[in-house]
Protein backbone atom coordinates (compact mmCIF):
# COMPACT_ATOMS: atom_id res chain seq x y z
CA UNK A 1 -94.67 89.70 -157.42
CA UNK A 2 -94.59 89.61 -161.55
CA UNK A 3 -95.69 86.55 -163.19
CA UNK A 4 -93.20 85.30 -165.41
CA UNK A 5 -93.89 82.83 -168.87
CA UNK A 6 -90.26 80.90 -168.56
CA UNK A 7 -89.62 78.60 -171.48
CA UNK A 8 -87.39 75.72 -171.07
CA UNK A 9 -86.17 73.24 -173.44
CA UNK A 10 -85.16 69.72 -173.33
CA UNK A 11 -84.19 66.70 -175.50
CA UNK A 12 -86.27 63.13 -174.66
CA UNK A 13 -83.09 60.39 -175.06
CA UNK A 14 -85.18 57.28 -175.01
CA UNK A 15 -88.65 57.20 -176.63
CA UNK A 16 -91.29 59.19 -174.68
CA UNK A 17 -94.63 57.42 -175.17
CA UNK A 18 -98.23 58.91 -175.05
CA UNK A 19 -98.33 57.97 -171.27
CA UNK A 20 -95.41 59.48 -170.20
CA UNK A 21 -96.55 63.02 -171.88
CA UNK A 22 -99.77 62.79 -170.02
CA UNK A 23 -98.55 62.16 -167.00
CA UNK A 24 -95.62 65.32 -167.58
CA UNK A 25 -98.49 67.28 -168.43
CA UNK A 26 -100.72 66.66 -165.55
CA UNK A 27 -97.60 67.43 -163.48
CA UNK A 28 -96.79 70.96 -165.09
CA UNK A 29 -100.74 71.70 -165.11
CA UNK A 30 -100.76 74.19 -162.13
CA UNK A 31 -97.88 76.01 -164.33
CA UNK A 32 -99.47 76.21 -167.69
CA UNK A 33 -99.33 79.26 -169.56
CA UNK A 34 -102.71 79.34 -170.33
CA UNK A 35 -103.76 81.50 -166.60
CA UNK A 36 -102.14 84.41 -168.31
CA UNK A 37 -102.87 86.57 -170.95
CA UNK A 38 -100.33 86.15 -172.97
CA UNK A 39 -100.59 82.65 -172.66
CA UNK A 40 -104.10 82.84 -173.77
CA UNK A 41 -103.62 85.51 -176.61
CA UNK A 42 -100.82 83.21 -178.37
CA UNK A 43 -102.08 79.66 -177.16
CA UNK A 44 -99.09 78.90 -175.56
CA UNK A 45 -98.98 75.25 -174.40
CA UNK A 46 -97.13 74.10 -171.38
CA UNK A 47 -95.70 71.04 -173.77
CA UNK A 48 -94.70 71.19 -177.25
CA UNK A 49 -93.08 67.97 -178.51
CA UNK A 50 -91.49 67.93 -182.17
CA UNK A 51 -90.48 64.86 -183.92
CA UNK A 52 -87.11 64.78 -183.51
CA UNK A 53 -87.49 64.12 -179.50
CA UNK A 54 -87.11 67.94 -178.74
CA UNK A 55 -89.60 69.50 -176.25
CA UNK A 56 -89.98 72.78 -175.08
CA UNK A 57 -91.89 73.61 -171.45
CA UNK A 58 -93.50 77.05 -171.30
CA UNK A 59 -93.94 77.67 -167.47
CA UNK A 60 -95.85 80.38 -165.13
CA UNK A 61 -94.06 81.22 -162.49
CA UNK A 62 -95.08 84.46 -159.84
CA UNK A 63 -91.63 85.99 -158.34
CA UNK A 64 -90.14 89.06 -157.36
CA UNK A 65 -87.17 89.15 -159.93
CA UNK A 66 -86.49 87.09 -163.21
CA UNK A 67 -83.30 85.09 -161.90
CA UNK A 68 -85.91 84.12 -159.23
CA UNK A 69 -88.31 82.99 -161.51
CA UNK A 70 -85.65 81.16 -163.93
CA UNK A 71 -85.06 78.82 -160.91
CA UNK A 72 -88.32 78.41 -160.01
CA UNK A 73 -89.02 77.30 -163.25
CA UNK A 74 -86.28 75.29 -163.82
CA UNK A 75 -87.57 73.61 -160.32
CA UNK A 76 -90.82 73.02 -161.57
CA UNK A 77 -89.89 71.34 -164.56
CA UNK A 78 -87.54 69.26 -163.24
CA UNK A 79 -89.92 67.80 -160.58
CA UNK A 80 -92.77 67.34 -163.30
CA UNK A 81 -90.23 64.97 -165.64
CA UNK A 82 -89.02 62.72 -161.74
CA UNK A 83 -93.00 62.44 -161.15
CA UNK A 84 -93.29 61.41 -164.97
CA UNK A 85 -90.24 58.79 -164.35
CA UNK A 86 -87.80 60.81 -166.58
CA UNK A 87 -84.04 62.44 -165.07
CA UNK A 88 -81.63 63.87 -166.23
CA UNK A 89 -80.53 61.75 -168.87
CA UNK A 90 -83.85 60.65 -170.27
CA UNK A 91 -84.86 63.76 -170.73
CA UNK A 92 -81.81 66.72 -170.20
CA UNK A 93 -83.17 70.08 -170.00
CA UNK A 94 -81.23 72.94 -171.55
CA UNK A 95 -81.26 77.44 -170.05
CA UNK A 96 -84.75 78.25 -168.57
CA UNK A 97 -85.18 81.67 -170.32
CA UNK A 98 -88.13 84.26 -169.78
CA UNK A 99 -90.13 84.91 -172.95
CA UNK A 100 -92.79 86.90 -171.25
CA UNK A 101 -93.97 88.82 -168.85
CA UNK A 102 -97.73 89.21 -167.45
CA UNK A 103 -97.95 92.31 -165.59
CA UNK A 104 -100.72 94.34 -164.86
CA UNK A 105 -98.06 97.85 -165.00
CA UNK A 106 -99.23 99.79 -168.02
CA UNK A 107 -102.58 97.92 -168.65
């Protein structure tokens, strides 16, 4: 198993108050970038909201092969935004993409 940091974006289409981000972060918590390296070295956060309603979710995900973890992601963050009462229209998410890799090959 690799662990994978898979980002994910996604567009809030209603406003998304201070509640509802706590809640989506609470629900992503066990995912946060933060238990890696990487995540630590460039203070990646597992929520980044800009002002213009955009968001982008930067996940942890352990699997065997990056399609695998791509879903996985893609499950995770679509599961934290139901538990935070968003769907797919309040809060569409766009490709899951890996943007890093925590390995301990080479190290």
């Amino acid at each position: 198993m690799t662990t994978y940091v898979i980002t994910v974006p996604g567009t809030f289409t209603a406003g998304v108050g201070a509640d509802t981000r706590e809640v989506l972060g609470r629900a992503l918590r066990p995912a946060d970038p933060h238990s890696t390296r990487m995540g630590n070295t460039e203070d990646l956060d597992v929520l980044s909201v800009n002002e213009d309603d955009t968001f982008t979710l930067r996940l942890t995900v352990d699997a065997d092969t990056g399609p695998h973890a791509e879903q996985e992601a893609r499950r995770l963050a679509d599961s934290a935004l139901r538990s935070a009462g968003l769907d797919e229209n309040t809060a569409p998410l766009g490709p899951a993409v890996i943007t890093g890799i925590d390995s301990e090959v080479g190290g």
